[in-house]
Protein backbone atom coordinates (compact mmCIF):
# COMPACT_ATOMS: atom_id res chain seq x y z
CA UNK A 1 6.57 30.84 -9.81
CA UNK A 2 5.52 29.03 -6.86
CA UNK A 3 1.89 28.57 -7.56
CA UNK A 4 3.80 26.96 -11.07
CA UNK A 5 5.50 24.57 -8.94
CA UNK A 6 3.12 23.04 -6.61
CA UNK A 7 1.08 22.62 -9.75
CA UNK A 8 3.79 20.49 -11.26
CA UNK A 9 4.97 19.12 -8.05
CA UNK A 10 3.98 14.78 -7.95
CA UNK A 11 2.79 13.34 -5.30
CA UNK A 12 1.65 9.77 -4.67
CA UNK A 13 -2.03 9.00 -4.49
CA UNK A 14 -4.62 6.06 -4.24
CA UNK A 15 -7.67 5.60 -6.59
CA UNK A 16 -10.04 3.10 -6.37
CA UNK A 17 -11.34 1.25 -9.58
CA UNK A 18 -14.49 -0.98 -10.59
CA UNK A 19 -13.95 -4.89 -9.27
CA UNK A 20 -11.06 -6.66 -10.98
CA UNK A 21 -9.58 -4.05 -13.34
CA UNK A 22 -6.88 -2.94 -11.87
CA UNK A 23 -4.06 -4.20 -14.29
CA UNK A 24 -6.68 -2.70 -17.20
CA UNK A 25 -6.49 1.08 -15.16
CA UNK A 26 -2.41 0.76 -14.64
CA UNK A 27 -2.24 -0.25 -18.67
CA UNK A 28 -4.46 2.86 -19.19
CA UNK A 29 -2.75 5.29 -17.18
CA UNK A 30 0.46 4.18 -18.51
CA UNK A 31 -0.62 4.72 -22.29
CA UNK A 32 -1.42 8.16 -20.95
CA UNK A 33 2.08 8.42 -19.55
CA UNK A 34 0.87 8.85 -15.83
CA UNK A 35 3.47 6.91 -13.68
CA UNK A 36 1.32 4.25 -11.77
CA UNK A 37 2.10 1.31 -9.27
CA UNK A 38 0.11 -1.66 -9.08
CA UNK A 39 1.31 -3.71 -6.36
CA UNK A 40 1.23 -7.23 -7.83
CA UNK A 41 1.90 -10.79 -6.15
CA UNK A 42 2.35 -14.22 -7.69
CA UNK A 43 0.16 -16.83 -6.41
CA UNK A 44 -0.41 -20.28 -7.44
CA UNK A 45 -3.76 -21.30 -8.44
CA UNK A 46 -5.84 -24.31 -9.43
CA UNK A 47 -8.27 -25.21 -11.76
CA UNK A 48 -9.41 -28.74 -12.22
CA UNK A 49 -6.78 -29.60 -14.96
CA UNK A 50 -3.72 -27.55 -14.43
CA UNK A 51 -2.23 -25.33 -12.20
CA UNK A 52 -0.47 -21.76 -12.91
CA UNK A 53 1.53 -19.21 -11.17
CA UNK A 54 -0.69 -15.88 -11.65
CA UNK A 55 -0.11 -12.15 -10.51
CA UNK A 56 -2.96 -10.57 -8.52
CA UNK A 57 -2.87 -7.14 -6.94
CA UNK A 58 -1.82 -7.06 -4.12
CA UNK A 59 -4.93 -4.63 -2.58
CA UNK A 60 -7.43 -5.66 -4.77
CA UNK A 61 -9.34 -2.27 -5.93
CA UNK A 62 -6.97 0.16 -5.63
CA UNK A 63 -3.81 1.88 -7.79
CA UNK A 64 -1.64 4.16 -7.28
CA UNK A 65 -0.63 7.11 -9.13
CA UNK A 66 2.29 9.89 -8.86
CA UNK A 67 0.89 12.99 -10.25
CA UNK A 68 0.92 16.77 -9.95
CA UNK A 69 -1.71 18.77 -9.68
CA UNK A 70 -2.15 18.98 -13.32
CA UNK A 71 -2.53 15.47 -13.70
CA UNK A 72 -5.45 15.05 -11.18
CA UNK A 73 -8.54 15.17 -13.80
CA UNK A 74 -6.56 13.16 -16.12
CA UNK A 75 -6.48 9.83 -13.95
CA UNK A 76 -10.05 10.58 -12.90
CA UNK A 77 -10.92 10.60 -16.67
CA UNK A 78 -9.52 6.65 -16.82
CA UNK A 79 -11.96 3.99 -17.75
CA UNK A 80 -12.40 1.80 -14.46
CA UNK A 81 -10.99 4.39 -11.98
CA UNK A 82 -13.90 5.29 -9.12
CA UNK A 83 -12.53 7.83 -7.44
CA UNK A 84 -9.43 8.93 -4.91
CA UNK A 85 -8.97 7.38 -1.86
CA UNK A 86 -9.95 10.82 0.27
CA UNK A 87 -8.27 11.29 3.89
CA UNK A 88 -10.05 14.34 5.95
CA UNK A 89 -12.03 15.33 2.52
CA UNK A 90 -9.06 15.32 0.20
CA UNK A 91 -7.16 13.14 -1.44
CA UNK A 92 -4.99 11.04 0.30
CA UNK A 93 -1.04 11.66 -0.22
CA UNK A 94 0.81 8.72 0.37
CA UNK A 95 4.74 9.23 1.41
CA UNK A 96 7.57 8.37 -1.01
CA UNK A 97 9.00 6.08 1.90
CA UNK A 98 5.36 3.87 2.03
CA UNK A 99 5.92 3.52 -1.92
CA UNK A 100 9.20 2.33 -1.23
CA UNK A 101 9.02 -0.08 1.31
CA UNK A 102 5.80 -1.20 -0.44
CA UNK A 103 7.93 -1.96 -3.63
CA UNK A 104 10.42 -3.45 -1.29
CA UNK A 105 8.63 -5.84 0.38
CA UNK A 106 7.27 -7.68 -2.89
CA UNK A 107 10.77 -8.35 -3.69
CA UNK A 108 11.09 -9.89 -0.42
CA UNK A 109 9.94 -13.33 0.11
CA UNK A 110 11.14 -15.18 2.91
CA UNK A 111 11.47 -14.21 6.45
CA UNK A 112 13.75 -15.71 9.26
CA UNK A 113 11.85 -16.95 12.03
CA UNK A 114 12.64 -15.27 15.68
CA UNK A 115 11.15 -15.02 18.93
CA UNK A 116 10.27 -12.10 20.78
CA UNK A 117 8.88 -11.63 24.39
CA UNK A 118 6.74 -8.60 23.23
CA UNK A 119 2.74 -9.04 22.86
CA UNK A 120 0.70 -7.80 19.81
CA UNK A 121 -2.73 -6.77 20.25
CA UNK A 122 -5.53 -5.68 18.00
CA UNK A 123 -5.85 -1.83 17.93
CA UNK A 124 -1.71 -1.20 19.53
CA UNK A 125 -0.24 1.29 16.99
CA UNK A 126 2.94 -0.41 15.75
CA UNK A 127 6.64 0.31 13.55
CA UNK A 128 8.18 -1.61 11.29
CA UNK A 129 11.71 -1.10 12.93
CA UNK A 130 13.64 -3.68 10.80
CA UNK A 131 13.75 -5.18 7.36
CA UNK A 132 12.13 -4.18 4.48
CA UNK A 133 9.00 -2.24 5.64
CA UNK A 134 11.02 -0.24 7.91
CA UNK A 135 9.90 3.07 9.26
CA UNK A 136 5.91 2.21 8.26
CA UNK A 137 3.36 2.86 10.94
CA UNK A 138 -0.24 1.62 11.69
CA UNK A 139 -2.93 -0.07 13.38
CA UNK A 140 -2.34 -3.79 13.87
CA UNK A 141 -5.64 -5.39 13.45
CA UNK A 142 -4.89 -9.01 14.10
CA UNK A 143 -2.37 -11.37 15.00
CA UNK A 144 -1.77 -15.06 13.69
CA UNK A 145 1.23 -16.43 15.85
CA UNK A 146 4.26 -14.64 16.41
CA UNK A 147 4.84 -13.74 12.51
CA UNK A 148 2.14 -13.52 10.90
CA UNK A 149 0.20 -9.65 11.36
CA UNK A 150 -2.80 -7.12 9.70
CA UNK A 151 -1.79 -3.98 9.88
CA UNK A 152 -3.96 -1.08 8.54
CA UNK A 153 -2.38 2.12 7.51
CA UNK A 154 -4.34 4.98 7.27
CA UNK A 155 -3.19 6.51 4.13
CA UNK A 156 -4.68 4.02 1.96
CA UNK A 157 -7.58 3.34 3.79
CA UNK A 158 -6.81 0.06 3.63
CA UNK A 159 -5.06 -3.47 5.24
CA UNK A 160 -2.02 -5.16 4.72
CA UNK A 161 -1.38 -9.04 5.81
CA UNK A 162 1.93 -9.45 6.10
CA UNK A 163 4.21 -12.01 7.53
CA UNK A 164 7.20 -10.52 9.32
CA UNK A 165 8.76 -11.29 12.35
CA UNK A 166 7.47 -9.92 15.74
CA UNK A 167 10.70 -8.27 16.37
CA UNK A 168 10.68 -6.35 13.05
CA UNK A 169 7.87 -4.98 14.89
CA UNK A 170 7.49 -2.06 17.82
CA UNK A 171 4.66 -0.76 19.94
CA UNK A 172 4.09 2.78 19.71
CA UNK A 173 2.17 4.82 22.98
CA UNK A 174 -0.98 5.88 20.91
CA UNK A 175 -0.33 9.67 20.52
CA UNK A 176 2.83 8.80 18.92
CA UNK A 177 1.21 7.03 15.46
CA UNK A 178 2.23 9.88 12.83
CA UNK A 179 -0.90 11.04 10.79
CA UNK A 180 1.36 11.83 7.44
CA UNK A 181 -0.25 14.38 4.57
């Protein structure tokens, strides 16, 4: 009965799929009935005689899919999906809470400005310790200003810009970063 279970347990995972065909992979995996989340953001663009508020991914490349074990060949078996995003030579699990907070933060799109006293460097492990990204970890990778941050987390294999104020954020001592699977 166990062995049943953990076959039909879901658990959130990355793919990665050909260049630009991410909303084409979540519309396929949906037909399927594979529950999917394309992190989309609205962005104003211009073309020489108009302009127009589109949605582009957010991480351009990848999707993500709650499955169980069953499921696994299935999304693999989608037109334009590559492969899994693989963490230590399996595929990477990504946390319910990352899901969350990434679903969160799209709904968020202002930020108060503050000033903090603490200083961000490239390569610190940090924490989101307030607002809508709270409890994430990673790898800040550069700093614009006191608000403005890249932060890489290592379940996706991949970087987030994100502006948020300093004092959302919180150094960690290195051994401290948690490695989720």
């Amino acid at each position: 009965m166990k062995a049943e279970n953990s076959i039909l347990q879901k658990q959130w995972h990355v793919v990665y799929t050909r260049s630009r065909a991410e909303k084409k992979v979540q519309q396929e995996l949906s037909s399927k009935n594979i529950d999917s989340f394309l992190p989309l953001q609205k962005k104003l663009r211009q073309w020489k005689d108009r302009k127009k508020w589109i949605e582009i991914p957010l991480m351009s490349g990848y999707c993500f899919v709650n499955i169980s074990r069953k499921e696994y060949d299935i999304v693999l078996q989608t037109n334009n999906v590559v492969s899994y995003v693989r963490f230590e030579g399996k595929a990477a699990v990504i946390p319910n809470r990352q899901i969350d907070a990434l679903k969160q933060m799209l709904k968020q799109y202002d930020f108060e400005v503050n000033v903090t006293n603490e200083s961000f460097a490239p390569g610190k492990k940090v924490e989101v310790i307030d607002g809508p990204m709270i409890g994430l970890q990673g790898e800040l990778v550069k700093a614009w200003g006191k608000n403005k941050f890249i932060i890489r987390f290592n379940q996706i294999s991949s970087v987030v810009s994100v502006e948020i104020p300093a004092e959302h954020l919180s150094l960690l001592p290195e051994e401290q970063l948690q490695t989720e699977k």
